[in-house]
N, C-alpha and C. Protein backbone atom coordinates (compact mmCIF):
# COMPACT_ATOMS: atom_id res chain seq x y z
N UNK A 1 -2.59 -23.06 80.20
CA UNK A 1 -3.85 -23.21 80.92
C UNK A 1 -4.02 -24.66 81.37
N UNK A 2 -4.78 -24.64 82.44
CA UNK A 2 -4.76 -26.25 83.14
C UNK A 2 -5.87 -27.32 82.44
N UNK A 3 -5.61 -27.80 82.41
CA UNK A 3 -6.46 -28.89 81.33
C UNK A 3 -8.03 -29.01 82.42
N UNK A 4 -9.12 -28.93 81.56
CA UNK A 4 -9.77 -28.71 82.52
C UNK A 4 -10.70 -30.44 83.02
N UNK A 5 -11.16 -30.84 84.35
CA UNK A 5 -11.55 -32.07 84.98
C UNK A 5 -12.67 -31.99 85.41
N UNK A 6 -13.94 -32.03 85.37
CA UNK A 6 -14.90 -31.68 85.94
C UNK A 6 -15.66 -32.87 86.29
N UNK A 7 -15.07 -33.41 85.46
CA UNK A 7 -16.05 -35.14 85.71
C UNK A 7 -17.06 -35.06 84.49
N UNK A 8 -16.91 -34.48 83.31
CA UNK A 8 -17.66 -34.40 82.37
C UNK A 8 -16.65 -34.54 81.17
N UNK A 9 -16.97 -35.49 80.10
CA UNK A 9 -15.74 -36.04 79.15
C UNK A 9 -16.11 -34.73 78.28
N UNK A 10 -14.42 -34.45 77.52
CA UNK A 10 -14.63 -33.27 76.21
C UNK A 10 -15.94 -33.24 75.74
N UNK A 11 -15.79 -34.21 74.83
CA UNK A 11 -16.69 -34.89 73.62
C UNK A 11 -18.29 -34.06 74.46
N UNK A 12 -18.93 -34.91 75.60
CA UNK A 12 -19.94 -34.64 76.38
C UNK A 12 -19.72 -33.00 76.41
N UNK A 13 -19.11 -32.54 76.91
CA UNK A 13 -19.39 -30.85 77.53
C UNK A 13 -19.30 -30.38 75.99
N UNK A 14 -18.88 -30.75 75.01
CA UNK A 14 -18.74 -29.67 73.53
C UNK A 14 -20.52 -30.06 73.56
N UNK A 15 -21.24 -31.12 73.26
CA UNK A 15 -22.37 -31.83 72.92
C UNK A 15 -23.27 -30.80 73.95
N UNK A 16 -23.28 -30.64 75.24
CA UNK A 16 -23.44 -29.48 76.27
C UNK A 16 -23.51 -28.01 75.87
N UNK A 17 -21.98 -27.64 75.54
CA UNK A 17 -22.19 -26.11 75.49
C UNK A 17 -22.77 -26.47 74.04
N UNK A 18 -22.89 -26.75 72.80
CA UNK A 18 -23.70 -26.40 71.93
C UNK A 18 -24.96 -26.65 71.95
N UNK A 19 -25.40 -27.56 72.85
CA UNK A 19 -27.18 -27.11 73.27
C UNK A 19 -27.33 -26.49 74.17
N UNK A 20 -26.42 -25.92 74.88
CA UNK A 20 -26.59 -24.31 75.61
C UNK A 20 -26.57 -23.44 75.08
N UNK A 21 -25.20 -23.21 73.86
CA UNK A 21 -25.49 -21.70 73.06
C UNK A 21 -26.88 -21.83 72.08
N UNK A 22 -27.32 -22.74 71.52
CA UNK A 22 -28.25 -23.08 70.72
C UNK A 22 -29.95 -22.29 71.74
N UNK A 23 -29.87 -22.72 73.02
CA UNK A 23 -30.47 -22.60 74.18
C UNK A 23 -30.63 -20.56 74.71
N UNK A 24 -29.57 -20.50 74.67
CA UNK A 24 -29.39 -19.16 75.17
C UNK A 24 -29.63 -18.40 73.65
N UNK A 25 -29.12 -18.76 72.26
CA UNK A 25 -29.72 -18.24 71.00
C UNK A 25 -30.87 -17.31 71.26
N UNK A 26 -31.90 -18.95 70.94
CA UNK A 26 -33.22 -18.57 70.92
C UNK A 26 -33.45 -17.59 72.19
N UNK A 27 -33.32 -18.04 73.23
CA UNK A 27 -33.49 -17.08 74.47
C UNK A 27 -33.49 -15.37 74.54
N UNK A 28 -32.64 -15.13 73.55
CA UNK A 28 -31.91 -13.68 73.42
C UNK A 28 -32.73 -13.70 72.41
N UNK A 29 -33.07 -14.33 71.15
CA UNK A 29 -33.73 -13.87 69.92
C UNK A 29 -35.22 -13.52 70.61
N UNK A 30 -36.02 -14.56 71.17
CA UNK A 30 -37.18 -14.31 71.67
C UNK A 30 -37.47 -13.05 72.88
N UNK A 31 -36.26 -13.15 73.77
CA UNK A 31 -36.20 -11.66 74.26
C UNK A 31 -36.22 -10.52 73.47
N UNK A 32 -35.25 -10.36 72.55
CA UNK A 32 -35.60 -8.83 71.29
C UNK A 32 -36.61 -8.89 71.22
N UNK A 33 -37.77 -10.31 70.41
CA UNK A 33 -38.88 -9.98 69.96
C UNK A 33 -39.79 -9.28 70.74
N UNK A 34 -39.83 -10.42 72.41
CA UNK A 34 -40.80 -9.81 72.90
C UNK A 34 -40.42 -8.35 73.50
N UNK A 35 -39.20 -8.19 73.82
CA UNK A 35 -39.15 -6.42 74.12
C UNK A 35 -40.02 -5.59 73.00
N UNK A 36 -39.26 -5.79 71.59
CA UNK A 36 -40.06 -5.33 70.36
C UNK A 36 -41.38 -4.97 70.40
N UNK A 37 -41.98 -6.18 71.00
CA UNK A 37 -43.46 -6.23 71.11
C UNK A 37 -44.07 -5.53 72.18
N UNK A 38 -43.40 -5.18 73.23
CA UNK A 38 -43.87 -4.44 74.50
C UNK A 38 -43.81 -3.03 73.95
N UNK A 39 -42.82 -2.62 73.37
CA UNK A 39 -42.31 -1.23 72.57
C UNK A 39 -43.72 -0.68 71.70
N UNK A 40 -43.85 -2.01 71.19
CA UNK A 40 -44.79 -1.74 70.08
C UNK A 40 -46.09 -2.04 69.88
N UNK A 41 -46.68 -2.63 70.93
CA UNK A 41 -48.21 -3.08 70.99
C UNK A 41 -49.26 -1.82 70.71
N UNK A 42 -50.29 -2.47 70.53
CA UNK A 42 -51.64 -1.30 70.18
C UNK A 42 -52.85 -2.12 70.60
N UNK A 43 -53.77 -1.48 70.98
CA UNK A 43 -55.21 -2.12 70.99
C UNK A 43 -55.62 -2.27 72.44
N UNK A 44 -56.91 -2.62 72.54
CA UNK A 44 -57.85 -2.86 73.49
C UNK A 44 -56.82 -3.36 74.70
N UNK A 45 -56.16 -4.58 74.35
CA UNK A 45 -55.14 -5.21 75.56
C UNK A 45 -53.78 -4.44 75.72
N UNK A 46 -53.87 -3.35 75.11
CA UNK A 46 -52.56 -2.38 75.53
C UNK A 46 -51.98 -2.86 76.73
N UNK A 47 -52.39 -2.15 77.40
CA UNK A 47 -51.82 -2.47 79.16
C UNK A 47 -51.66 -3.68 79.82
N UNK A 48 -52.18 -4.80 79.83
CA UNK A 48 -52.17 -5.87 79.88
C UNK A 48 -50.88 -6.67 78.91
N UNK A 49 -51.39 -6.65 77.71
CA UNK A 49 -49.95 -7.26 77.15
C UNK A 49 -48.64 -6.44 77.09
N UNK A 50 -48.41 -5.48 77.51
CA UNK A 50 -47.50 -4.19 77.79
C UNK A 50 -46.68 -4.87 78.94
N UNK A 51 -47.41 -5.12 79.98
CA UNK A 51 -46.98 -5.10 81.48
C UNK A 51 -46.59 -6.80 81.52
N UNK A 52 -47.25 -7.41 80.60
CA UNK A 52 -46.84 -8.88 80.20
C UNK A 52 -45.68 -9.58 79.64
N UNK A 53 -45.66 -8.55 78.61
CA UNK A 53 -44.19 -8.90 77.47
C UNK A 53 -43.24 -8.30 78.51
N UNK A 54 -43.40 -6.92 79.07
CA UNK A 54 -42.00 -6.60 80.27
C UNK A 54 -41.65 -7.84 81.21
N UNK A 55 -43.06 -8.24 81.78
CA UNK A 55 -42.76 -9.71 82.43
C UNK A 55 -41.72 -10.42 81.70
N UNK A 56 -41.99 -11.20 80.95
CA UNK A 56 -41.45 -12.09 80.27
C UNK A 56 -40.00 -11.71 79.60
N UNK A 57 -39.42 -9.99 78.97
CA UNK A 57 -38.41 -10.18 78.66
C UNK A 57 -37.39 -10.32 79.53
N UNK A 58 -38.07 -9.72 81.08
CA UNK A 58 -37.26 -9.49 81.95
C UNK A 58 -36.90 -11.04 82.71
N UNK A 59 -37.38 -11.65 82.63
CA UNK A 59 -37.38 -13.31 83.02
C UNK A 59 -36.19 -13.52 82.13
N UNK A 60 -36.63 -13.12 80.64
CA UNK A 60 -35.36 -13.65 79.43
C UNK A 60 -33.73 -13.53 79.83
N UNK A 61 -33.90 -11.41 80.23
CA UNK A 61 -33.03 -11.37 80.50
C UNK A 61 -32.36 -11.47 81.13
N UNK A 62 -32.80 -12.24 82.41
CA UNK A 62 -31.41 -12.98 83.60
C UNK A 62 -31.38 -14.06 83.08
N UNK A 63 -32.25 -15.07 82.71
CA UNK A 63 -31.71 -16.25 81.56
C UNK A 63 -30.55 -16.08 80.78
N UNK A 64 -30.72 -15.32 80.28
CA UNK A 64 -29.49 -15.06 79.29
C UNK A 64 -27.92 -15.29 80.35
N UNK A 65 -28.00 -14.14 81.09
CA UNK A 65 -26.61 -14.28 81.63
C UNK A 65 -26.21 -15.56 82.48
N UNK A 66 -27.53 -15.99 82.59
CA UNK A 66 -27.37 -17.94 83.27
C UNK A 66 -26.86 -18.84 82.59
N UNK A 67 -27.26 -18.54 81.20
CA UNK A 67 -26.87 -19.77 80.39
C UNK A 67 -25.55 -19.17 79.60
N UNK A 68 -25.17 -18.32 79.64
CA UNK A 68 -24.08 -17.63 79.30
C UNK A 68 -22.94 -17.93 80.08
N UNK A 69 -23.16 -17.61 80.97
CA UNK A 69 -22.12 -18.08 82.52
C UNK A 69 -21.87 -19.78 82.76
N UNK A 70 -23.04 -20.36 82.54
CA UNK A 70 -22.66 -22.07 82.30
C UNK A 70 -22.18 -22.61 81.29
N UNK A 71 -22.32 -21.96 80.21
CA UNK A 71 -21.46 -22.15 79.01
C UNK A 71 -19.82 -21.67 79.20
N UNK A 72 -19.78 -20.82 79.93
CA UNK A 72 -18.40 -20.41 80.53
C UNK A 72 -17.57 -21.59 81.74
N UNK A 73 -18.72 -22.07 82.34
CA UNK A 73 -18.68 -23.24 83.39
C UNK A 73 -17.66 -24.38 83.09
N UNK A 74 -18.71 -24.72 81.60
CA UNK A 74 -18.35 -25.62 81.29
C UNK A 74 -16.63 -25.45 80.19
N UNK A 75 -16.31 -24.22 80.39
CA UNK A 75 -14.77 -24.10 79.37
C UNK A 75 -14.93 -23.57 78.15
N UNK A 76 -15.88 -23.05 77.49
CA UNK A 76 -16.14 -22.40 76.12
C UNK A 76 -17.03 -20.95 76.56
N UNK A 77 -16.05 -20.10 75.69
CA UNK A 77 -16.97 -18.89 75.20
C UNK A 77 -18.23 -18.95 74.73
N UNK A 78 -19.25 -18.07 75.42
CA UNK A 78 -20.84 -18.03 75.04
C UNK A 78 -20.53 -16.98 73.81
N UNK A 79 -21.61 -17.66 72.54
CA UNK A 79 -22.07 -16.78 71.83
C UNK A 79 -22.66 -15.28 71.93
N UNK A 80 -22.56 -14.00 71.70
CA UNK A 80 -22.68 -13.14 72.21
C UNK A 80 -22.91 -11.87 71.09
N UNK A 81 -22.77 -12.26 70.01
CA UNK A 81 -23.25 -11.58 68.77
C UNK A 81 -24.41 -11.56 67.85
N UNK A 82 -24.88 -11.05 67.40
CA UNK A 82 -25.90 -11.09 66.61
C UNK A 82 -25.88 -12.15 65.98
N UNK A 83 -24.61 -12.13 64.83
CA UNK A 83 -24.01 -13.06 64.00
C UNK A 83 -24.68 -14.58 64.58
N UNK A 84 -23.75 -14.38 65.79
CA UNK A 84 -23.61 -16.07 66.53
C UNK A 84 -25.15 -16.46 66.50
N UNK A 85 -26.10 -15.37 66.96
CA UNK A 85 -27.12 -16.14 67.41
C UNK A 85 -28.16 -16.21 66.02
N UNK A 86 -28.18 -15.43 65.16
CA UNK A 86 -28.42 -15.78 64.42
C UNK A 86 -28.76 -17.06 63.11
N UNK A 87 -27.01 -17.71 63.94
CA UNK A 87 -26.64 -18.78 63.39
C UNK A 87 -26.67 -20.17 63.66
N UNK A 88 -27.13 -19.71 65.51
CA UNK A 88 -27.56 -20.55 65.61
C UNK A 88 -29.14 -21.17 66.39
N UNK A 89 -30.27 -19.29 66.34
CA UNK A 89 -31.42 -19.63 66.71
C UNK A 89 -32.38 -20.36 65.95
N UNK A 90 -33.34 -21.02 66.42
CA UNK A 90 -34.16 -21.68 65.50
C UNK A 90 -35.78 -20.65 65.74
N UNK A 91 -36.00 -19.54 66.33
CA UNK A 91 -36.55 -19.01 66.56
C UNK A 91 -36.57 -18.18 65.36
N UNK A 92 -38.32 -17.99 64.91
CA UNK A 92 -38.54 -16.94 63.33
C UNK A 92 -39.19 -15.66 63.94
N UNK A 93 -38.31 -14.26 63.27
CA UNK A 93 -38.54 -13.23 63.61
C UNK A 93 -39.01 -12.35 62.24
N UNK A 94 -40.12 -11.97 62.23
CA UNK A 94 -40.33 -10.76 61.20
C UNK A 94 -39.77 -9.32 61.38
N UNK A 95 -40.03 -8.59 60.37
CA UNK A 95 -39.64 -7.06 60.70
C UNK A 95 -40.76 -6.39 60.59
N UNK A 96 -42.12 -7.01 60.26
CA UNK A 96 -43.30 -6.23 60.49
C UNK A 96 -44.18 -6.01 62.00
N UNK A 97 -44.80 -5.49 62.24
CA UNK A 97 -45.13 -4.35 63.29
C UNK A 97 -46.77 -5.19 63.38
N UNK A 98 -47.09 -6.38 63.98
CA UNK A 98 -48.31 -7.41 63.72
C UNK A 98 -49.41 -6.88 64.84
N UNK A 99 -50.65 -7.04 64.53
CA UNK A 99 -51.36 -6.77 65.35
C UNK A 99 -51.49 -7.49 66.65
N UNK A 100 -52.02 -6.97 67.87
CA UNK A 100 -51.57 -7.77 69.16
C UNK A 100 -52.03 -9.41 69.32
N UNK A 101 -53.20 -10.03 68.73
CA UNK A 101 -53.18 -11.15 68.99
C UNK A 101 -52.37 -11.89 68.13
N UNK A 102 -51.98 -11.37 67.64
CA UNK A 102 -50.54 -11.70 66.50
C UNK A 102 -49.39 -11.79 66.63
N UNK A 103 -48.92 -11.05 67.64
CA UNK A 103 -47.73 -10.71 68.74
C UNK A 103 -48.30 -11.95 69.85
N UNK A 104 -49.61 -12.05 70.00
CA UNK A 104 -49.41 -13.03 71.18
C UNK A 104 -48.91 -14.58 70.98
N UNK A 105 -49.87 -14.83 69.21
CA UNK A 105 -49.32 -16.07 68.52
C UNK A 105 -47.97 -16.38 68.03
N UNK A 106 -46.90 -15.13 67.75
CA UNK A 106 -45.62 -15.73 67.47
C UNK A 106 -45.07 -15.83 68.94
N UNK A 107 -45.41 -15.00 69.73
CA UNK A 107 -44.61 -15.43 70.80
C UNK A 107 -44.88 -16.65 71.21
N UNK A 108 -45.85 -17.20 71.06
CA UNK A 108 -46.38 -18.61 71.39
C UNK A 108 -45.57 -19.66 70.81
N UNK A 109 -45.39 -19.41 69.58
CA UNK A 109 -44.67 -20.40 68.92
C UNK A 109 -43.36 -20.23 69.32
N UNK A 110 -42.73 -19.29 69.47
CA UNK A 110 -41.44 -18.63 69.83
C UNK A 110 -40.82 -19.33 71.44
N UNK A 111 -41.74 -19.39 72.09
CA UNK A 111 -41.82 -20.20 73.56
C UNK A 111 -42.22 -21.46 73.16
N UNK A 112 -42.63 -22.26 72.10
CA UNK A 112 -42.81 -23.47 71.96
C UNK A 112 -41.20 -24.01 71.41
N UNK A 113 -40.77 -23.12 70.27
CA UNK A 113 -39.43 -23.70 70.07
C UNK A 113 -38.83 -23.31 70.96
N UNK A 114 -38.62 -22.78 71.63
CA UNK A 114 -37.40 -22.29 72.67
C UNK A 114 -37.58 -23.90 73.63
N UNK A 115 -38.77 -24.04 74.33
CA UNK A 115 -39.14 -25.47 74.87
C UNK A 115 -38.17 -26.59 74.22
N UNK A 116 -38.53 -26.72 73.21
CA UNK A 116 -37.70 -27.77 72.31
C UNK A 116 -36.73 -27.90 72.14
N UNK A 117 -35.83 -26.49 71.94
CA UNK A 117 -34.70 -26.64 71.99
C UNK A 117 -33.88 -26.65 73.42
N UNK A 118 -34.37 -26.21 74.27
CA UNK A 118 -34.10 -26.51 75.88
C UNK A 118 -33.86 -27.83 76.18
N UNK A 119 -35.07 -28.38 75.35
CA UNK A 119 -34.87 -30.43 76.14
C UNK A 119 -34.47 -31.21 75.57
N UNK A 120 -33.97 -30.47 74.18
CA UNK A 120 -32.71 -31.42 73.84
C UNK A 120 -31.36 -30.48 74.16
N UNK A 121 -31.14 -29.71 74.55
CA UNK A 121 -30.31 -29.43 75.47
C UNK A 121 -30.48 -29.82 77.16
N UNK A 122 -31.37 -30.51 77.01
CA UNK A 122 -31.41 -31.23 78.54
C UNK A 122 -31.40 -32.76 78.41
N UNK A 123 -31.03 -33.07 76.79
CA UNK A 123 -30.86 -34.56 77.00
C UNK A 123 -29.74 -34.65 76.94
N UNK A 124 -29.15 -33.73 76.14
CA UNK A 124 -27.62 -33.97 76.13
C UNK A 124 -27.05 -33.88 77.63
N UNK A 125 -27.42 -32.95 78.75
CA UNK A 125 -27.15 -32.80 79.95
C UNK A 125 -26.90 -33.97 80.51
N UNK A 126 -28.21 -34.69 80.56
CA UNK A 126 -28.52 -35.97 80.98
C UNK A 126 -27.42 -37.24 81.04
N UNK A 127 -27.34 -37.00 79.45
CA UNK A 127 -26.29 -37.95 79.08
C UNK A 127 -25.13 -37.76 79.39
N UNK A 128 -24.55 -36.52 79.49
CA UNK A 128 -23.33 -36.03 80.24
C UNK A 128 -23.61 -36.59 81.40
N UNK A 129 -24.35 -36.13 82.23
CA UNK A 129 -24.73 -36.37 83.92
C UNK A 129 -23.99 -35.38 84.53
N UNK A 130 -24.31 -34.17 83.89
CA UNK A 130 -24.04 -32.81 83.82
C UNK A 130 -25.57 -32.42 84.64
N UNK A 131 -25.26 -32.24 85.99
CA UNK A 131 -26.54 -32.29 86.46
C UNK A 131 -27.00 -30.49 86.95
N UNK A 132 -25.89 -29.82 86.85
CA UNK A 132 -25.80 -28.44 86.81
C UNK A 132 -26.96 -27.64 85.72
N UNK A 133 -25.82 -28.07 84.42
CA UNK A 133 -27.14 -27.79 82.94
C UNK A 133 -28.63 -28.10 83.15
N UNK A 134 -28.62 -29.70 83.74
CA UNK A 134 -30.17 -30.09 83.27
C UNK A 134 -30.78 -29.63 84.63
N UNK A 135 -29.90 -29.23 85.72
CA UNK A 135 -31.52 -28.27 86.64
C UNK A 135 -31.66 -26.64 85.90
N UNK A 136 -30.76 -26.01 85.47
CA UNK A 136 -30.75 -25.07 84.77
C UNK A 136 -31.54 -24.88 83.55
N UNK A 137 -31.46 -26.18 82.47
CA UNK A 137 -32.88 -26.10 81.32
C UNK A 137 -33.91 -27.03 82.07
N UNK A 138 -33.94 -27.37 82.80
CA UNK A 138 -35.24 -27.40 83.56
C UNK A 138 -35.67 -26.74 83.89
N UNK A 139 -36.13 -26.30 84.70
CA UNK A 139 -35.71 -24.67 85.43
C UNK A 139 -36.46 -23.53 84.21
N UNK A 140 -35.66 -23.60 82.86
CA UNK A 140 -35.84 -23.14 81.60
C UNK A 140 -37.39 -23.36 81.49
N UNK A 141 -37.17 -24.58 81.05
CA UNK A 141 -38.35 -25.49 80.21
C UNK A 141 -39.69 -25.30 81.08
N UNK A 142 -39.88 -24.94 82.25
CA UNK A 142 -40.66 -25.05 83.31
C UNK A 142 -41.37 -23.50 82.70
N UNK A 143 -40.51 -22.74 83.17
CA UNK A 143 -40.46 -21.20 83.21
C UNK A 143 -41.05 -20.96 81.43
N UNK A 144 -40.68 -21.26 80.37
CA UNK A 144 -41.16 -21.38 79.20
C UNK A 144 -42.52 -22.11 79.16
N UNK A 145 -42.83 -23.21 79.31
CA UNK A 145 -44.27 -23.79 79.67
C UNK A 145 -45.56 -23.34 80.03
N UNK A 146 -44.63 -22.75 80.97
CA UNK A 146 -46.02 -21.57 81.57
C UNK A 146 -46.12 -20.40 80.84
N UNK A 147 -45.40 -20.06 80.57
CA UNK A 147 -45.67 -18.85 79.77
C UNK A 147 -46.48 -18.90 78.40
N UNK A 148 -46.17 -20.35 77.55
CA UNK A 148 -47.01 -20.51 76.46
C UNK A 148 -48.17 -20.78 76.86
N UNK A 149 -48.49 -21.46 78.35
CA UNK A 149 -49.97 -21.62 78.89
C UNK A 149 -50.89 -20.35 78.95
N UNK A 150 -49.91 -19.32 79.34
CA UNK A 150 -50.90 -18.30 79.54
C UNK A 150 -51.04 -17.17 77.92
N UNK A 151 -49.90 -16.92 76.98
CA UNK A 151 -50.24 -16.59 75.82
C UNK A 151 -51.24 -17.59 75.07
N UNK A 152 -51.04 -18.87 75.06
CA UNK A 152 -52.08 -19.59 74.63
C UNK A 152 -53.84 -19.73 74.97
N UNK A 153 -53.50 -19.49 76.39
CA UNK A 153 -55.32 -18.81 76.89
C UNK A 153 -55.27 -17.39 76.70
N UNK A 154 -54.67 -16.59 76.36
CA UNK A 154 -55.33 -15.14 75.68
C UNK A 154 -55.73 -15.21 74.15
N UNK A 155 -55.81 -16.57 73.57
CA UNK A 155 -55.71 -16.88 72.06
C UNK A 155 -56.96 -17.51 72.44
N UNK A 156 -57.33 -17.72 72.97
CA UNK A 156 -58.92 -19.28 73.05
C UNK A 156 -60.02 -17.60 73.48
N UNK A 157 -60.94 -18.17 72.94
CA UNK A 157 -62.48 -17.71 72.95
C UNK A 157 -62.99 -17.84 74.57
């Protein structure tokens, strides 16, 4: 195989794809949840947070194959197992069945770490000058932002 040149040093693109798979992790973990949660909502905001969480997993899930495919970009296999992401999301998932403004608060937090872990996968970009990645978790980080803006005003009085 041809040694690969991109204008991005080893060292830099390993530092890259592991705050991409780290990136795409959470991404896929917080997608299950919130599908989970669309599956499984109850109450007064049925329909509303129903037609919301579909929003949002469906956003997840072309994310996923974005940051999957740039991790491929860059010369390494994307994580793609349970296992993998497991191992390496920072995103917390229960197995209980929470009531809906409860579902609205982990997802909140769930889109707050996902944020976090995006922009330090966008510093490492940076520092590469890997300018592909960092419009891509930009892009991310943007698209995540808003979304905790608006679960976060269904939480306020």
């Amino acid at each position: 195989m041809e040694k690969m040149n991109i204008g991005i040093e080893t060292q830099n693109r390993e530092l890259v794809v592991d705050a991409l798979s780290r990136t795409l992790a959470d991404t896929y973990t917080l997608y299950l949840e919130t599908h989970r949660y669309h599956w499984n909502v109850t109450g007064r905001m049925f329909q509303t947070l129903h037609d919301m969480f579909e929003e949002q997993y469906t956003d997840m899930w072309n994310a996923i194959d974005e940051l999957a495919e740039r991790v491929r970009s860059l010369g390494s296999f994307a994580p793609g197992t349970y296992k993998e992401f497991s191992n390496l999301t920072s995103i917390e998932v229960n197995d209980d069945v929470p009531p809906a403004l409860t579902m609205v608060s982990n997802l909140l937090k769930g889109h707050e770490t996902l944020i976090r872990t995006a922009r330090k996968g966008l510093e490492e970009a940076e520092k590469a000058r890997d300018q592909a990645t960092a419009d891509l978790l930009t892009q991310r980080v943007q698209t995540h932002e808003k979304t905790a803006w608006m679960l976060r005003s269904l939480l306020q009085d």
